[in-house]
Protein backbone atom coordinates (compact mmCIF):
# COMPACT_ATOMS: atom_id res chain seq x y z
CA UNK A 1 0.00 0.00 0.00
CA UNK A 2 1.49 3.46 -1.27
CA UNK A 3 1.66 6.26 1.30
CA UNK A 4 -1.15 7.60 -0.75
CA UNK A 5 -3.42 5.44 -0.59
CA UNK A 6 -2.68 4.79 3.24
CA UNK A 7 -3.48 8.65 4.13
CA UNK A 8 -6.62 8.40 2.26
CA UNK A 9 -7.70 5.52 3.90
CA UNK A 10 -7.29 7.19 7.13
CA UNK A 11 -8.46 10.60 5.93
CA UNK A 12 -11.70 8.31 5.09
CA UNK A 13 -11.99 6.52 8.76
CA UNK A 14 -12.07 10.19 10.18
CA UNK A 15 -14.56 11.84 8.49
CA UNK A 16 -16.79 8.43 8.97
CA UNK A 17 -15.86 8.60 12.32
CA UNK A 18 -16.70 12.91 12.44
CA UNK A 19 -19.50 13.51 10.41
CA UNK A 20 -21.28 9.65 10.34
CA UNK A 21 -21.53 8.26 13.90
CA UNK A 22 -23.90 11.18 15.20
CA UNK A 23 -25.82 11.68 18.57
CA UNK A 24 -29.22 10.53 17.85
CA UNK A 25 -30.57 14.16 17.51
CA UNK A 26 -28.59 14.28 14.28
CA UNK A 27 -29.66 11.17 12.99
CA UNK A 28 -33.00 12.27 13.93
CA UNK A 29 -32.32 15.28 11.92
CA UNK A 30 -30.82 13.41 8.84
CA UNK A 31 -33.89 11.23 8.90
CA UNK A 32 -36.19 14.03 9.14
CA UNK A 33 -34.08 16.05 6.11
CA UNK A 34 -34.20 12.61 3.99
CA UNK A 35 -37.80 12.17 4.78
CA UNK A 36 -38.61 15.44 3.17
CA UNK A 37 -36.39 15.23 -0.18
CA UNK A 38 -37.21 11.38 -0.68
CA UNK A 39 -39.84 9.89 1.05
CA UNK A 40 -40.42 6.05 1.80
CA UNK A 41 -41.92 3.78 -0.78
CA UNK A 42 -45.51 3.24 -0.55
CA UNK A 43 -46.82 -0.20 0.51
CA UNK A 44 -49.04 -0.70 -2.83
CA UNK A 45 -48.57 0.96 -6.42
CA UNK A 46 -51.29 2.73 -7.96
CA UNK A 47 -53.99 0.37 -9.73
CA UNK A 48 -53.63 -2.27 -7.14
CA UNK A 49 -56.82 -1.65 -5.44
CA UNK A 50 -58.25 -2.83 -8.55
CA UNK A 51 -56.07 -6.12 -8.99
CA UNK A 52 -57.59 -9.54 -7.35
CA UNK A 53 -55.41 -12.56 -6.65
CA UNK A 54 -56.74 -14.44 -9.33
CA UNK A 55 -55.09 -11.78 -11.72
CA UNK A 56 -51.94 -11.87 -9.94
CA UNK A 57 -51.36 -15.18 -10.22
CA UNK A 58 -52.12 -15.25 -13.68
CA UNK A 59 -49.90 -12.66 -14.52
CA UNK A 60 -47.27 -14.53 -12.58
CA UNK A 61 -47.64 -17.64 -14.16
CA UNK A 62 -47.22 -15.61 -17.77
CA UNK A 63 -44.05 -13.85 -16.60
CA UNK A 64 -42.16 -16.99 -16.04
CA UNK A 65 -44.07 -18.59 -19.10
CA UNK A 66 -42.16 -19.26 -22.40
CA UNK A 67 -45.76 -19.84 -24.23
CA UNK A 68 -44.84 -15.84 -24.58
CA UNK A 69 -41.73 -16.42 -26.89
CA UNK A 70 -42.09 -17.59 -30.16
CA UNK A 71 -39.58 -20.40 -30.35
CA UNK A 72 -40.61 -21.32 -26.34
CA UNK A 73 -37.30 -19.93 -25.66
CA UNK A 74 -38.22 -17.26 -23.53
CA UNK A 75 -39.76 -15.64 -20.76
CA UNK A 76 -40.35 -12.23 -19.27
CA UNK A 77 -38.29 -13.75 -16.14
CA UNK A 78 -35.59 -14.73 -18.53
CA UNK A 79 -34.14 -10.70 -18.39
CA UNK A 80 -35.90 -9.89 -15.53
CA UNK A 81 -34.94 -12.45 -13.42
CA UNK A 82 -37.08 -12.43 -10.02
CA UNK A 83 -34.13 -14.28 -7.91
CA UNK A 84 -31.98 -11.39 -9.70
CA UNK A 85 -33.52 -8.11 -8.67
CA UNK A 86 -35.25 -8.20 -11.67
CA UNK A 87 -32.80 -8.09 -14.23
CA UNK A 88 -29.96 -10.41 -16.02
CA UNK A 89 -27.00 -8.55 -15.49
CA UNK A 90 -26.10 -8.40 -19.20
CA UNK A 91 -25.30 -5.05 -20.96
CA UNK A 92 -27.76 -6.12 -23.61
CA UNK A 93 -30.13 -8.93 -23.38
CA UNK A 94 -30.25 -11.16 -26.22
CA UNK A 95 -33.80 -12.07 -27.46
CA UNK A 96 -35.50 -15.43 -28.11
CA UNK A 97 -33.55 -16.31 -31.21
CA UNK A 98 -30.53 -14.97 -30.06
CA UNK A 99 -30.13 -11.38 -31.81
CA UNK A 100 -28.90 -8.47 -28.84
CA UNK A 101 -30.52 -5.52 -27.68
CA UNK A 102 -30.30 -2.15 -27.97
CA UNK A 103 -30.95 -0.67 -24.58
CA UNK A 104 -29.91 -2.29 -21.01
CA UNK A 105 -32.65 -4.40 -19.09
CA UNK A 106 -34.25 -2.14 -16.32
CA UNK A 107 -35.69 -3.87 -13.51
CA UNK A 108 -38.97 -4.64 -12.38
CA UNK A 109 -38.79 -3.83 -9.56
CA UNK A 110 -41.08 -1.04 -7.97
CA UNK A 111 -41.45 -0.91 -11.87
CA UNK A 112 -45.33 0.47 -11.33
CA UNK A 113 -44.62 3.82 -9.30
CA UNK A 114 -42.26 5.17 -12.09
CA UNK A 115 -43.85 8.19 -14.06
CA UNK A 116 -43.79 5.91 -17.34
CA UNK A 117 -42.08 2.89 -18.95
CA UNK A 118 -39.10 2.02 -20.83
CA UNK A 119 -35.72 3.99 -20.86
CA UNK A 120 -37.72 6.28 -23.74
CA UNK A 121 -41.29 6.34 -21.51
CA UNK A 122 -42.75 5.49 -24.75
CA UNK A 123 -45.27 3.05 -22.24
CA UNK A 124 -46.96 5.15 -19.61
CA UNK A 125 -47.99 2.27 -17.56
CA UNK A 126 -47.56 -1.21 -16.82
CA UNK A 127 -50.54 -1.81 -19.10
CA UNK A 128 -48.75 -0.23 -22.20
CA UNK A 129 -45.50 -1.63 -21.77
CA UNK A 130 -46.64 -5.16 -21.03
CA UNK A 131 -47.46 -6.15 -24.91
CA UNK A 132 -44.17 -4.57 -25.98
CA UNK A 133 -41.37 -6.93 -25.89
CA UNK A 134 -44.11 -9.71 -26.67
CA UNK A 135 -44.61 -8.81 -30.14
CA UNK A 136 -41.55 -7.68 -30.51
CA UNK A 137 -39.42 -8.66 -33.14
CA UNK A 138 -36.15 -8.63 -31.43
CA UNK A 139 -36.87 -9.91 -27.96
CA UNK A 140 -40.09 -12.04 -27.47
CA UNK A 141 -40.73 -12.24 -31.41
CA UNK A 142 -44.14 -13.24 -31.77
CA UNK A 143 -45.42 -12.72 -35.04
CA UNK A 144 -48.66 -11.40 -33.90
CA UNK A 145 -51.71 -11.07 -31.16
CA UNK A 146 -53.43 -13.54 -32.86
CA UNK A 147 -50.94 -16.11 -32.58
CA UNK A 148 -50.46 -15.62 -29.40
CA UNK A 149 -54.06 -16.07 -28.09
CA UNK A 150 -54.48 -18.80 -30.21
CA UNK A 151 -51.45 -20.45 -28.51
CA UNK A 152 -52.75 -19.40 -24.72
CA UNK A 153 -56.40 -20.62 -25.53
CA UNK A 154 -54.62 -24.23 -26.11
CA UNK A 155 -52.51 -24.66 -22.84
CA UNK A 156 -53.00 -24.86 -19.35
CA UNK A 157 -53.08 -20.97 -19.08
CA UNK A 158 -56.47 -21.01 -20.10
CA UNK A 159 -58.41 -22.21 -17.08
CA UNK A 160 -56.16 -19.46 -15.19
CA UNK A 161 -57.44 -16.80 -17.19
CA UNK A 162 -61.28 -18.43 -17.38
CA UNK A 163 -60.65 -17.54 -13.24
CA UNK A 164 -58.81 -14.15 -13.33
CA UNK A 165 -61.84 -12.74 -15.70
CA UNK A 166 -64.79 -14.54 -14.55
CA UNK A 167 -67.86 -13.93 -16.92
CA UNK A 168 -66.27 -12.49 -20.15
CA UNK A 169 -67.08 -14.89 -23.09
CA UNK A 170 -63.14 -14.68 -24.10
CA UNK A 171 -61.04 -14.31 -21.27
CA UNK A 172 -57.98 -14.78 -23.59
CA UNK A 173 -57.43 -11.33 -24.59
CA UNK A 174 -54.37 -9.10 -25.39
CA UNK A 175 -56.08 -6.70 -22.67
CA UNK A 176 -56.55 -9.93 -20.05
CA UNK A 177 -52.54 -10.54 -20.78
CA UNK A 178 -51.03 -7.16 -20.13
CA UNK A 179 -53.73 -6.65 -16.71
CA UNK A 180 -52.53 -9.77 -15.34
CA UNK A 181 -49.13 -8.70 -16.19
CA UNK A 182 -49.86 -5.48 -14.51
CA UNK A 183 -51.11 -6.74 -11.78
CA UNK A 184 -48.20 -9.14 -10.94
CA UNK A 185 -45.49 -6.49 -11.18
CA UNK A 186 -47.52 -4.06 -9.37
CA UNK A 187 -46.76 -7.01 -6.37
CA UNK A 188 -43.03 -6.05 -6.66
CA UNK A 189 -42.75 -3.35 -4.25
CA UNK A 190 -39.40 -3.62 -2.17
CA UNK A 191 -38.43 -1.99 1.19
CA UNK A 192 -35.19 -1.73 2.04
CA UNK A 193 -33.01 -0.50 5.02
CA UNK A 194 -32.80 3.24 3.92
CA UNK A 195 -36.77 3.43 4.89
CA UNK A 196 -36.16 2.19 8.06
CA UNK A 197 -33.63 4.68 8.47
CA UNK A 198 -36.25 7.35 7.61
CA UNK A 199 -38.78 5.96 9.53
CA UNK A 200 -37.09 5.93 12.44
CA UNK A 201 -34.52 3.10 13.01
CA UNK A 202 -31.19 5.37 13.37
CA UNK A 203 -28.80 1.98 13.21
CA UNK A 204 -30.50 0.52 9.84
CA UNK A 205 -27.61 2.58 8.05
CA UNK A 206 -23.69 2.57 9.06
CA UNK A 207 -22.08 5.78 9.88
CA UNK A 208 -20.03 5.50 6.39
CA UNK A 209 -23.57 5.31 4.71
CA UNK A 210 -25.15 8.11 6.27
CA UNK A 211 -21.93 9.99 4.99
CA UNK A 212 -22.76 8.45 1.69
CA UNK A 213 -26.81 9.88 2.43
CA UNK A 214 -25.19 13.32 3.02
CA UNK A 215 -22.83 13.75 0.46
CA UNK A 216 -26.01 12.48 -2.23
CA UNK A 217 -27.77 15.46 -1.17
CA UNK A 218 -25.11 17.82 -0.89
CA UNK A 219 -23.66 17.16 -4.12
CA UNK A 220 -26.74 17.43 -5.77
CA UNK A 221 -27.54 13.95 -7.07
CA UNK A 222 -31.40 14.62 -5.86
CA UNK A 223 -31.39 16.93 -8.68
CA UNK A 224 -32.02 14.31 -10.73
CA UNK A 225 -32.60 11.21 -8.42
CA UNK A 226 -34.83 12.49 -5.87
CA UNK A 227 -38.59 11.00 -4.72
CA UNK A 228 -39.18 7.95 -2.94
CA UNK A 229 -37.31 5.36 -5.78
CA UNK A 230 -34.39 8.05 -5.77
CA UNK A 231 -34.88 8.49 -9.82
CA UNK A 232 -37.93 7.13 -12.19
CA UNK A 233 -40.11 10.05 -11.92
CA UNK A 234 -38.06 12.46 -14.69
CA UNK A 235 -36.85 12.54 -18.02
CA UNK A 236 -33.27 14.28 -18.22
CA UNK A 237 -30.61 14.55 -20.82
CA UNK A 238 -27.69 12.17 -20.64
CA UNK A 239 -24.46 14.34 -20.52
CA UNK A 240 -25.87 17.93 -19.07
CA UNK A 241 -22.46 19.41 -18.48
CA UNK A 242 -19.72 16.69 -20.19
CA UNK A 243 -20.97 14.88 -22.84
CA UNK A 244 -21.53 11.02 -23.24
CA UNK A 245 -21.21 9.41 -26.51
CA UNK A 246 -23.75 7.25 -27.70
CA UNK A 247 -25.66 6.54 -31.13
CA UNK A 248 -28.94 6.03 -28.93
CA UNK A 249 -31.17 9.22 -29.63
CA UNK A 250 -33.64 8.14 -26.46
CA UNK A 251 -36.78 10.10 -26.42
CA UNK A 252 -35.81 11.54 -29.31
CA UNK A 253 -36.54 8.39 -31.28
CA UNK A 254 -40.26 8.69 -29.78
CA UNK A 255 -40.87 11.83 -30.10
CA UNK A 256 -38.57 13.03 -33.41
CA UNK A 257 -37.88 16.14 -31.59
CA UNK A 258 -34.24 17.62 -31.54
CA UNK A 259 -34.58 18.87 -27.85
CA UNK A 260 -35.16 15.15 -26.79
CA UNK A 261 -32.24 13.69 -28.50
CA UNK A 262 -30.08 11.83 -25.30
CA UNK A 263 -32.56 12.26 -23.19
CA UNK A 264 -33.67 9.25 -21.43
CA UNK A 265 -35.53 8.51 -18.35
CA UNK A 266 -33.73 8.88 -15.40
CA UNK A 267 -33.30 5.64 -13.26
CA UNK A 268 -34.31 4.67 -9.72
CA UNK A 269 -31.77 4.00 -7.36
CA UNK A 270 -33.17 1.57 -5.49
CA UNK A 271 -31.49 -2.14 -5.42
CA UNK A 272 -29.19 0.02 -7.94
CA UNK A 273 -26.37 -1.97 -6.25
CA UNK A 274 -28.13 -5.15 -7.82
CA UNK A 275 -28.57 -4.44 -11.15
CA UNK A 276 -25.20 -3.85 -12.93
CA UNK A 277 -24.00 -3.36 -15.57
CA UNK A 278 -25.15 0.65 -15.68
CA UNK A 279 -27.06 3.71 -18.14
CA UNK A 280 -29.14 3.20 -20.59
CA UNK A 281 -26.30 1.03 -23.09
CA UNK A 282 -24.91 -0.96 -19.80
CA UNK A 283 -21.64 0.64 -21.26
CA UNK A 284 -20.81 0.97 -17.64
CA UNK A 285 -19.53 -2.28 -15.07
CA UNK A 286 -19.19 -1.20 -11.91
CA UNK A 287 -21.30 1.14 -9.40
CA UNK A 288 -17.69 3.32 -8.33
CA UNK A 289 -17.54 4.06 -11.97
CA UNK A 290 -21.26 4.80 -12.13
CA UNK A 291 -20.85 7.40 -9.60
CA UNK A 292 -17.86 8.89 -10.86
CA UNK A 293 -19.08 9.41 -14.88
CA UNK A 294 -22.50 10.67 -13.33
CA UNK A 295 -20.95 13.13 -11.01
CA UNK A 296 -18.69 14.40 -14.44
CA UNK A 297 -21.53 13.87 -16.43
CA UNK A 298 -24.16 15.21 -15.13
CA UNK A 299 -22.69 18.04 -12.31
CA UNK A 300 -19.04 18.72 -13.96
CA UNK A 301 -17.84 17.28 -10.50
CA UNK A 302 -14.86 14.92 -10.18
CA UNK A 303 -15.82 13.40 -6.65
CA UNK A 304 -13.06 12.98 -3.94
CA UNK A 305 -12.42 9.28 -3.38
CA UNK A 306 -13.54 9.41 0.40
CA UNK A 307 -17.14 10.81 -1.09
CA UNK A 308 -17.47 8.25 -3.95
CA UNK A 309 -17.38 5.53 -1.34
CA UNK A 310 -19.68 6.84 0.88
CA UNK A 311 -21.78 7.43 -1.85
CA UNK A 312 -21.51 3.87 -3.12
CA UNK A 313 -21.95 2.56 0.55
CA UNK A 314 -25.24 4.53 0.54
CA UNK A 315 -26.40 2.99 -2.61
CA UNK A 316 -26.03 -0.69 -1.11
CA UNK A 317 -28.53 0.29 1.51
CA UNK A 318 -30.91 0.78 -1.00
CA UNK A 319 -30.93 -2.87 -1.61
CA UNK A 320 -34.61 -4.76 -0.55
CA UNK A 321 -36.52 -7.39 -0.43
CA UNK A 322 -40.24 -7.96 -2.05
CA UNK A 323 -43.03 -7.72 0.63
């Protein structure tokens, strides 16, 4: 270990030690200050009040169906892997005859309280954005709606869908697929030890992550990743300050308007730790570095070492569990 990197590491233990391990009216004060710029996630998304079990276990059953593929290859829980925090870990996933991606797999988690869907929010609900990779040609690949019902209304699905939708004539509908889809995901809400922080347990989060907590805020990360999934409620433009190159025109390609080109939607931070590689292109393998390009990205900020850890630490408390 260079000299270097020995007074840094000590440089780091004393600021932990100053600024994170606080009397309890501090924490108290942190909490309160965090409360008010994020906010816990809600126990239910919107539309669940509407959602009966019957749907949800439909909807599970078709997310970790490969009757949804064309070639049976596939599932939705093939890139967003449940026992995975909802996503494969790949920069790209590759679809169900094998040809890549353009855009990294977000998670599904907490999926449901994001202000719309996709990296582009060309889906504004769960609804929407259900059907897409379906019938589409590069990921799911079936050829059409028809096909797909017609393949449903022979297997075992059926009598699962005769339940969810009791009374229609044709429960196997493209509508009956993407509500019980809906309904699943909007299951996946995750709690994590950051809102027990807020809501009161002061030792959910180590001293070096409520360094991490402070530094977020005072660096201005909650610019963009602020609300109760830190991120997922705005749109913002990927390189405000230093640019980022990339061929992907995000919204841009929705919308075919010049001030949306790079502009994508900006992504929750919760179980962020969990669901690497990063941005939009998963261009980006580590969290550290994640940090780092965002703070020079985004802010025109090259973050001290001792703050990109804390930072980092922070993130990993973000990590939950489905309820």
């Amino acid at each position: 270990m260079s000299f270097r990197t020995f007074r840094l590491l000590i440089l780091s233990l004393i600021i932990i030690v100053a600024v994170g391990a606080c009397a309890p009216g501090e924490d108290a004060a942190l909490a309160a200050k965090s409360m008010r710029v994020f906010g816990t996630i809600p126990d239910s998304m919107p539309g669940s009040e509407k959602d009966t079990p019957a749907m949800v276990r439909l909807g599970h059953e078709l997310f970790t169906s490969t009757e949804l593929s064309i070639n049976r290859a596939q599932s939705c829980d093939t890139c967003h892997r449940l026992d995975a925090a909802g996503v494969d870990r790949l920069a790209t996933s590759p679809g169900a005859e094998g040809a890549p991606g353009t855009r990294n797999t977000p998670t599904v988690l907490n999926a449901g309280l994001h202000t719309a869907q996709f990296w582009d929010g060309r889906a504004k609900t769960l609804e929407e954005q259900a059907s897409g990779p379906i019938l589409n040609p590069i990921e799911m690949a079936m050829p059409s709606e028809a096909e797909l019902l017609a393949r449903l209304r022979g297997s075992a699905l059926r009598a699962l869908f005769e339940t969810a939708f009791p009374g229609e004539s044709d429960p196997v509908s493209m509508a009956n697929v993407s509500s019980a889809l809906a309904a699943f995901q909007r299951t996946l809400v995750t709690r994590d030890r950051f809102d027990a922080f807020q809501n009161g347990d002061y030792d959910a989060l180590t001293a070096q992550e409520k360094l991490g907590l402070r530094r977020f805020m005072a660096t201005g990360c909650v610019s963009c990743h602020g609300g109760p999934l830190l991120g997922g409620h705005i749109f913002q433009k990927m390189g405000i300050v230093n640019p980022y190159t990339s061929d992907d025109l995000g919204v841009a390609s929705v919308t075919g308007q010049p001030r949306d080109r790079h502009v994508f939607k900006v992504p929750a931070l919760r179980n962020v730790a969990l669901t690497d590689p990063y941005f939009h292109d998963g261009g980006v393998p580590t969290l550290p570095e994640a940090v780092d390009q965002m703070a020079w990205l985004q802010l025109g900020t090259e973050l001290p070492q001792v703050d990109r850890d804390a930072i980092v630490a922070f993130l990993g408390a973000l990590s939950g569990t489905t309820r």
